[in-house]
C-alpha atoms as a PDB file:
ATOM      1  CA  UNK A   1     -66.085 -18.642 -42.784  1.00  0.00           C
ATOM      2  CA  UNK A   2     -67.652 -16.431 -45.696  1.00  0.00           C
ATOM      3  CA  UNK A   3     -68.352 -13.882 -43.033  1.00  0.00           C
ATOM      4  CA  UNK A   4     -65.297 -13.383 -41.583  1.00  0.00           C
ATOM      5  CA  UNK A   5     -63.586 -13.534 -45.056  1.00  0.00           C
ATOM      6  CA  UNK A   6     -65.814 -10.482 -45.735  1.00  0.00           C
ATOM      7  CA  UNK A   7     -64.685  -8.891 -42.471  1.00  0.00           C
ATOM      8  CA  UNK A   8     -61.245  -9.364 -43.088  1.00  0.00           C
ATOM      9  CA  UNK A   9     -61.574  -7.501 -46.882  1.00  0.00           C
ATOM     10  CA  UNK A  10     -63.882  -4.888 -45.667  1.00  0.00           C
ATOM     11  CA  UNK A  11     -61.198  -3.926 -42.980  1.00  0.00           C
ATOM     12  CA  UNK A  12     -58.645  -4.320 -45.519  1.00  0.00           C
ATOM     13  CA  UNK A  13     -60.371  -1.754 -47.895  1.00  0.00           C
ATOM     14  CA  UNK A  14     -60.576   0.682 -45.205  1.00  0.00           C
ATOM     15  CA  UNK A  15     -57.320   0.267 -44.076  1.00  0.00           C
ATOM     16  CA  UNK A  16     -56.012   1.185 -47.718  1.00  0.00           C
ATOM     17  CA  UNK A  17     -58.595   4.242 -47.616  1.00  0.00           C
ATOM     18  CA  UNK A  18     -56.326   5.764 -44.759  1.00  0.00           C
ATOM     19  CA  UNK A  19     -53.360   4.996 -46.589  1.00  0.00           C
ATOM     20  CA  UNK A  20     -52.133   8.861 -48.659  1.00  0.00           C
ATOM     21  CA  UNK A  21     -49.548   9.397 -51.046  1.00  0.00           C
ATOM     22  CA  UNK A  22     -47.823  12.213 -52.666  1.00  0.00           C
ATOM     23  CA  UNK A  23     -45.410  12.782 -54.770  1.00  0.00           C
ATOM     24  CA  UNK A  24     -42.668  15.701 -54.696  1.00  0.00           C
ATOM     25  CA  UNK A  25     -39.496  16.880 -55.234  1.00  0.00           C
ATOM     26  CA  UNK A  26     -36.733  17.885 -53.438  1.00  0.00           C
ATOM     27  CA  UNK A  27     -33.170  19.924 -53.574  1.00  0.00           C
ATOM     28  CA  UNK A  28     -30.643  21.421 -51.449  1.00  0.00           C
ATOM     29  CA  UNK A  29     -27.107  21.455 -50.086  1.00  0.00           C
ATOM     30  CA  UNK A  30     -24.450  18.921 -49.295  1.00  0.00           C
ATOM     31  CA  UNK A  31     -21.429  19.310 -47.073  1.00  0.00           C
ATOM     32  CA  UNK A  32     -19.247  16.223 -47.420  1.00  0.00           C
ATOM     33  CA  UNK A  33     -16.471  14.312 -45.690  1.00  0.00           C
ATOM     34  CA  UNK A  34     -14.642  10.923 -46.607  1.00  0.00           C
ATOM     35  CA  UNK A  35     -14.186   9.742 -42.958  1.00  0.00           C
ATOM     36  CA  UNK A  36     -10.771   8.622 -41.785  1.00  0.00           C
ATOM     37  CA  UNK A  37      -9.015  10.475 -44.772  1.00  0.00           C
ATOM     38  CA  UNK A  38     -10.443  13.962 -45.119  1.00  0.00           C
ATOM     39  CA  UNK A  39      -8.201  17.297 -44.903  1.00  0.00           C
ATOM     40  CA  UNK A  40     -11.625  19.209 -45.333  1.00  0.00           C
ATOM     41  CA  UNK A  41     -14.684  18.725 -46.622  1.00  0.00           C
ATOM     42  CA  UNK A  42     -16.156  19.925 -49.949  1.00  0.00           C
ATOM     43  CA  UNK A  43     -19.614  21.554 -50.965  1.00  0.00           C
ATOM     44  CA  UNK A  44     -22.322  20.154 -53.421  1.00  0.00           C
ATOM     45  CA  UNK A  45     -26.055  19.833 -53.775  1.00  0.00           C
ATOM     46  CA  UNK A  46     -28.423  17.221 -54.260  1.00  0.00           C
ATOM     47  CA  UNK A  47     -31.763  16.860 -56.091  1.00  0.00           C
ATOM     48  CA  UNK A  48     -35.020  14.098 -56.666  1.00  0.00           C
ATOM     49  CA  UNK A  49     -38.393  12.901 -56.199  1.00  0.00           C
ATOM     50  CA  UNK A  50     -39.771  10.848 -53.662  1.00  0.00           C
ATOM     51  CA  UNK A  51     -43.091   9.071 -52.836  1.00  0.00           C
ATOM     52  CA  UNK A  52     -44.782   9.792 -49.173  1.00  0.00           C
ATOM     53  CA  UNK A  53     -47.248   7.626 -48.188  1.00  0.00           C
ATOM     54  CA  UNK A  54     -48.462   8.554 -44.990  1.00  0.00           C
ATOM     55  CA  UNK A  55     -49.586   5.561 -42.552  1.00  0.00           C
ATOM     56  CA  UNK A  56     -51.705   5.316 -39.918  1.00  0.00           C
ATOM     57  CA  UNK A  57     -51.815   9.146 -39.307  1.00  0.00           C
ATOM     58  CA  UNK A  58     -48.476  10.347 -38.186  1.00  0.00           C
ATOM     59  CA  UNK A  59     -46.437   7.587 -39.652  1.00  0.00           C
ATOM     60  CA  UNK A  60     -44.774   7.475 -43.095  1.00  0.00           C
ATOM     61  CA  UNK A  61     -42.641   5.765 -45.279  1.00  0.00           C
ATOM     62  CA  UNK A  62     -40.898   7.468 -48.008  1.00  0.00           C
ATOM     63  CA  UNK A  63     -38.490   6.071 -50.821  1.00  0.00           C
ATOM     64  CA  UNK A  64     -37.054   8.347 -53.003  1.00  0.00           C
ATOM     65  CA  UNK A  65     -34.381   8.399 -55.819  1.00  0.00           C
ATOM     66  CA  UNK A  66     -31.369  11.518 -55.867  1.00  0.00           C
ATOM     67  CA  UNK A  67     -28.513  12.383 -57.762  1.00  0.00           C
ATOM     68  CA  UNK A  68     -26.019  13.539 -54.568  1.00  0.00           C
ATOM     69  CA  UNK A  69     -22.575  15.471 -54.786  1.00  0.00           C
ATOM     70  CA  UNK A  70     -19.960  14.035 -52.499  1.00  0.00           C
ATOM     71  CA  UNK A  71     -16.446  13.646 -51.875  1.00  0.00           C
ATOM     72  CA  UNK A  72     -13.880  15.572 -49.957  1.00  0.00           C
ATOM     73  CA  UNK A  73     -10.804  17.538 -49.730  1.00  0.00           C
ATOM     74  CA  UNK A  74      -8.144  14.495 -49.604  1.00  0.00           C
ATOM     75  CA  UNK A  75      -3.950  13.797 -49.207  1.00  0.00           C
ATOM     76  CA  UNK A  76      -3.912  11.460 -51.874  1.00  0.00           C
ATOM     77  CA  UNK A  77      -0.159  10.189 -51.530  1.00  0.00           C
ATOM     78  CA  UNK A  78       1.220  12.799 -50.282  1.00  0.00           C
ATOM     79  CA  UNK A  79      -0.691  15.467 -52.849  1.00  0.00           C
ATOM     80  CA  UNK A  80      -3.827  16.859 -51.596  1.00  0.00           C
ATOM     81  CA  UNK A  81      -6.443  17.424 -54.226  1.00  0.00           C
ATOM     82  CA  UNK A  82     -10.095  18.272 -54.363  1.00  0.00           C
ATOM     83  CA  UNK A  83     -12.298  14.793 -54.642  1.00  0.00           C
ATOM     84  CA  UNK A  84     -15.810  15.185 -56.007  1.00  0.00           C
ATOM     85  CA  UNK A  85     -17.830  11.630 -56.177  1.00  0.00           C
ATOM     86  CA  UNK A  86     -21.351  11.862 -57.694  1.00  0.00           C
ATOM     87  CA  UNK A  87     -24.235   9.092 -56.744  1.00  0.00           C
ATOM     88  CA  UNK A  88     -27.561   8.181 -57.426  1.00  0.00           C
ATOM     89  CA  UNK A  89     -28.869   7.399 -53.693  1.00  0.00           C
ATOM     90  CA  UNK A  90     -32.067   6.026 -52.858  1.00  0.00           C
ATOM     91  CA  UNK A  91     -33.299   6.089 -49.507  1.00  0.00           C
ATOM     92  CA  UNK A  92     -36.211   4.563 -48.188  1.00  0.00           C
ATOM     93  CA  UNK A  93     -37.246   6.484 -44.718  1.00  0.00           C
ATOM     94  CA  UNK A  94     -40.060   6.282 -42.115  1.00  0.00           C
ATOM     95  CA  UNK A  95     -41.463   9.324 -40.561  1.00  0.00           C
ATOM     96  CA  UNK A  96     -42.982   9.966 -37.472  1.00  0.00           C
ATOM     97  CA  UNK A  97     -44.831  13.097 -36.996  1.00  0.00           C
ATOM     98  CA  UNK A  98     -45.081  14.759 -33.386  1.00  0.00           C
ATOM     99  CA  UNK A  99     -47.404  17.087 -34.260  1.00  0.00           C
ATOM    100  CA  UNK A 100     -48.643  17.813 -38.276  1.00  0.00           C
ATOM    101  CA  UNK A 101     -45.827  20.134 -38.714  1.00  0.00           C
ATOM    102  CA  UNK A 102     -42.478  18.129 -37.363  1.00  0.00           C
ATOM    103  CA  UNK A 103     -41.468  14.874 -38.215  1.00  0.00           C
ATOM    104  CA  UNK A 104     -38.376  12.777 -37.458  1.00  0.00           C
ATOM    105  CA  UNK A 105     -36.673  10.450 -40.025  1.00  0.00           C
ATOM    106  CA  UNK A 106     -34.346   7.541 -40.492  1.00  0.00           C
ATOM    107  CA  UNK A 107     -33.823   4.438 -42.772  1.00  0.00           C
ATOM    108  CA  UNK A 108     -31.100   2.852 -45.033  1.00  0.00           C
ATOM    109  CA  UNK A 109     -29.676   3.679 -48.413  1.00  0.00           C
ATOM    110  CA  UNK A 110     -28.282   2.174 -51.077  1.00  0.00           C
ATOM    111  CA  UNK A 111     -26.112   4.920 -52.983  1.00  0.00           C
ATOM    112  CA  UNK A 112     -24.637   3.783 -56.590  1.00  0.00           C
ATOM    113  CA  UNK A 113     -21.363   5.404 -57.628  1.00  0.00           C
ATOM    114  CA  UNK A 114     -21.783   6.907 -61.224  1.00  0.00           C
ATOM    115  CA  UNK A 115     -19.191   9.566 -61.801  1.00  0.00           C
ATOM    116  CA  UNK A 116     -16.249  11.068 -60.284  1.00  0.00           C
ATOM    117  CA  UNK A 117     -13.560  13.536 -60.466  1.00  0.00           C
ATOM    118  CA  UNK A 118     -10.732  14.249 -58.651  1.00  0.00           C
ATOM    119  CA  UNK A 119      -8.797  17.110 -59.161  1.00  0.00           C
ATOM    120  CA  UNK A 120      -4.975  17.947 -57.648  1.00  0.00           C
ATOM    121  CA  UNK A 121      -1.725  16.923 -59.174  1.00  0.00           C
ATOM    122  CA  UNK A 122      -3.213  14.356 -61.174  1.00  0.00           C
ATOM    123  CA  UNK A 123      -6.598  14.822 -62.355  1.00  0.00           C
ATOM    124  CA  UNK A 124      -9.011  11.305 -62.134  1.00  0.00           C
ATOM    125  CA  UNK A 125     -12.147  10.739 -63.503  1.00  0.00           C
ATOM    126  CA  UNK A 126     -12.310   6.267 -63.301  1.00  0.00           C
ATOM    127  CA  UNK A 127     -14.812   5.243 -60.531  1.00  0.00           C
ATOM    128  CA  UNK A 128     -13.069   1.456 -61.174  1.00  0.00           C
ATOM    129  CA  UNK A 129     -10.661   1.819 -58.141  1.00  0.00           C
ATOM    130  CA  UNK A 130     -13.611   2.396 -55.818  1.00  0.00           C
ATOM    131  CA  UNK A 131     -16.123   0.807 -54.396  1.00  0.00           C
ATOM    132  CA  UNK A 132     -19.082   1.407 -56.732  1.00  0.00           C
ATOM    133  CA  UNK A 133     -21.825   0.542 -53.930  1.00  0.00           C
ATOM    134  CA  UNK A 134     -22.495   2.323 -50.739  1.00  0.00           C
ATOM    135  CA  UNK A 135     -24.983   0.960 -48.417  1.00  0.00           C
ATOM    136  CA  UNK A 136     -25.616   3.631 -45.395  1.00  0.00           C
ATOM    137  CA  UNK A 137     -28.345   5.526 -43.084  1.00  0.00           C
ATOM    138  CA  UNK A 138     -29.651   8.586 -42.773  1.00  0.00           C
ATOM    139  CA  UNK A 139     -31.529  10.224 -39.955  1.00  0.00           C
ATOM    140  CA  UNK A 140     -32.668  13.717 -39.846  1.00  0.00           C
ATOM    141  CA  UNK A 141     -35.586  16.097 -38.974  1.00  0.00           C
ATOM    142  CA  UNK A 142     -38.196  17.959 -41.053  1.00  0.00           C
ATOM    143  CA  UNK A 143     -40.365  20.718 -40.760  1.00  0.00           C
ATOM    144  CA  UNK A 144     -44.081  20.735 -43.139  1.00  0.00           C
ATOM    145  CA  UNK A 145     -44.750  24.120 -44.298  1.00  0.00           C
ATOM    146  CA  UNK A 146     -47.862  25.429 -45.877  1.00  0.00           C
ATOM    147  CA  UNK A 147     -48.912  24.783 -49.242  1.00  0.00           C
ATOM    148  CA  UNK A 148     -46.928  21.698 -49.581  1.00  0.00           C
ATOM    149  CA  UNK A 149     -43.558  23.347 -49.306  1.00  0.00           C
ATOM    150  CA  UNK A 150     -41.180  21.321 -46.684  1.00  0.00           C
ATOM    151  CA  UNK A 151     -37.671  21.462 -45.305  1.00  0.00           C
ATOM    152  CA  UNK A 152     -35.555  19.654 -43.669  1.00  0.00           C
ATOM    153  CA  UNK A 153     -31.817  18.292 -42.395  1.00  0.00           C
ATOM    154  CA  UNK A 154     -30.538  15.145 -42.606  1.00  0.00           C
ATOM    155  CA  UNK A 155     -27.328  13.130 -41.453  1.00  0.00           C
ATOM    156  CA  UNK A 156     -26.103  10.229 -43.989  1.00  0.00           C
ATOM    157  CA  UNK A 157     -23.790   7.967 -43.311  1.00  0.00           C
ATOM    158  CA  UNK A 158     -22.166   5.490 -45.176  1.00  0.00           C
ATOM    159  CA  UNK A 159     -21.414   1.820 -43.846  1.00  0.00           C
ATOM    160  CA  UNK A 160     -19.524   0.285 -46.676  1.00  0.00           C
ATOM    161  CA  UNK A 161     -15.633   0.684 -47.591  1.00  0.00           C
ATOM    162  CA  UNK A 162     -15.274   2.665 -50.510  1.00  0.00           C
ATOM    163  CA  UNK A 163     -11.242   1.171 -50.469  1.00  0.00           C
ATOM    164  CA  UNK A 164     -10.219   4.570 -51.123  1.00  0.00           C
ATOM    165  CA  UNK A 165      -5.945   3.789 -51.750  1.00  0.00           C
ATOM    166  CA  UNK A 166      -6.731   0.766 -49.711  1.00  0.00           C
ATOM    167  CA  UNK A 167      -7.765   3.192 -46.665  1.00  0.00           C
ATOM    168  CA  UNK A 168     -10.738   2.027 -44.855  1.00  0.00           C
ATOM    169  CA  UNK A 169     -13.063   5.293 -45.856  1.00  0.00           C
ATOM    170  CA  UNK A 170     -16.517   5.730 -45.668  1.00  0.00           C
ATOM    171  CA  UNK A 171     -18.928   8.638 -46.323  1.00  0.00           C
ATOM    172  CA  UNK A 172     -20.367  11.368 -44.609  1.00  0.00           C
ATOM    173  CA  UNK A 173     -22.474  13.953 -45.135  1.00  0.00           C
ATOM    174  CA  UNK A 174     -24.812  16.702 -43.990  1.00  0.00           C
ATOM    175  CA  UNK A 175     -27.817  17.584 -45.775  1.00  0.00           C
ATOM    176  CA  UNK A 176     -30.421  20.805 -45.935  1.00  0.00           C
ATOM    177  CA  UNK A 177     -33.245  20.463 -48.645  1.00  0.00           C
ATOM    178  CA  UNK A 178     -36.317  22.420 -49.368  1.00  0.00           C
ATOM    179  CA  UNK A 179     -39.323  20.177 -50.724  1.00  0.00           C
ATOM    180  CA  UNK A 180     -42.418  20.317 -52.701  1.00  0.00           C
ATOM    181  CA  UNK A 181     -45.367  17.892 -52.494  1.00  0.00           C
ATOM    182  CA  UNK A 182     -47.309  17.560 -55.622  1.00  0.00           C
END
């Protein structure tokens, strides 16, 4: 029993050996829709840090926390304004590398409504008449560059209701980001 309790943690410790991490940040461009109620959609950028901890070799998991412009160009009654919705989303994604230099990604997110700003005939800034939770995906592809650097592109997509004038609305977005691992 001792001996295969000293198995067990040796394999253990050099299991966690192979386990890397690094931090890094990341930025880039949004383009937005509010599905089912969007004239247009509307330009923004997003920004954060995230953890990678590479698995295994080729396999990842990543978590991360960004601030992320979204929102739309809406007909809100009848008036069509500009709708800008600003979140803190945090994503939790697991990569699998091909080869060292492209990976694909995908995993939920829980996105947390902090600020908005709508403006058209009326101008609105209260997030109280939405929903202030989004839980979504997001799948993408990314590219490693040297000397840390990365980019990539990303699809999210939101699966909750953000009862948007009690229209069933949800959103969308694509994503382009340069990277930096630390």
């Amino acid at each position: 029993m001792k001996t295969q309790l000293i198995i067990i943690v040796m394999l253990l410790l050099g299991a966690y050996q192979q386990v890397k991490a690094q931090t890094g940040i990341r930025a880039g461009w949004n383009y937005s829709k509010i599905h089912d109620i969007s004239n247009g959609g509307n330009s923004g950028f997003h920004a954060g840090i995230y953890k990678k901890i590479s698995l295994l070799g080729l396999i990842g998991v990543e978590p991360s926390i960004q601030y992320s412009q979204k929102g739309a160009e809406v007909d809100n009654m009848g008036t069509s304004g500009k709708e800008r919705l600003h979140y803190i989303d945090v994503p939790v994604l697991v990569r699998l590398g091909f080869i060292p230099l492209i990976n694909v990604f995908a995993g939920p997110q829980a996105s947390f409504l902090v600020a908005r700003k709508y403006d058209g005939a009326t101008n609105v800034s209260s997030i109280n008449e939405l929903s202030q939770f989004d839980m979504g995906g997001v799948v993408g592809v990314g590219v490693n560059l040297p000397l840390g650097f990365n980019v990539q592109g990303s699809y999210d997509f939101g699966f909750s209701d953000l009862n948007y004038n009690d229209f069933e609305s949800k959103n969308r977005l694509i994503k382009v980001s340069i990277g930096k691992n630390f």
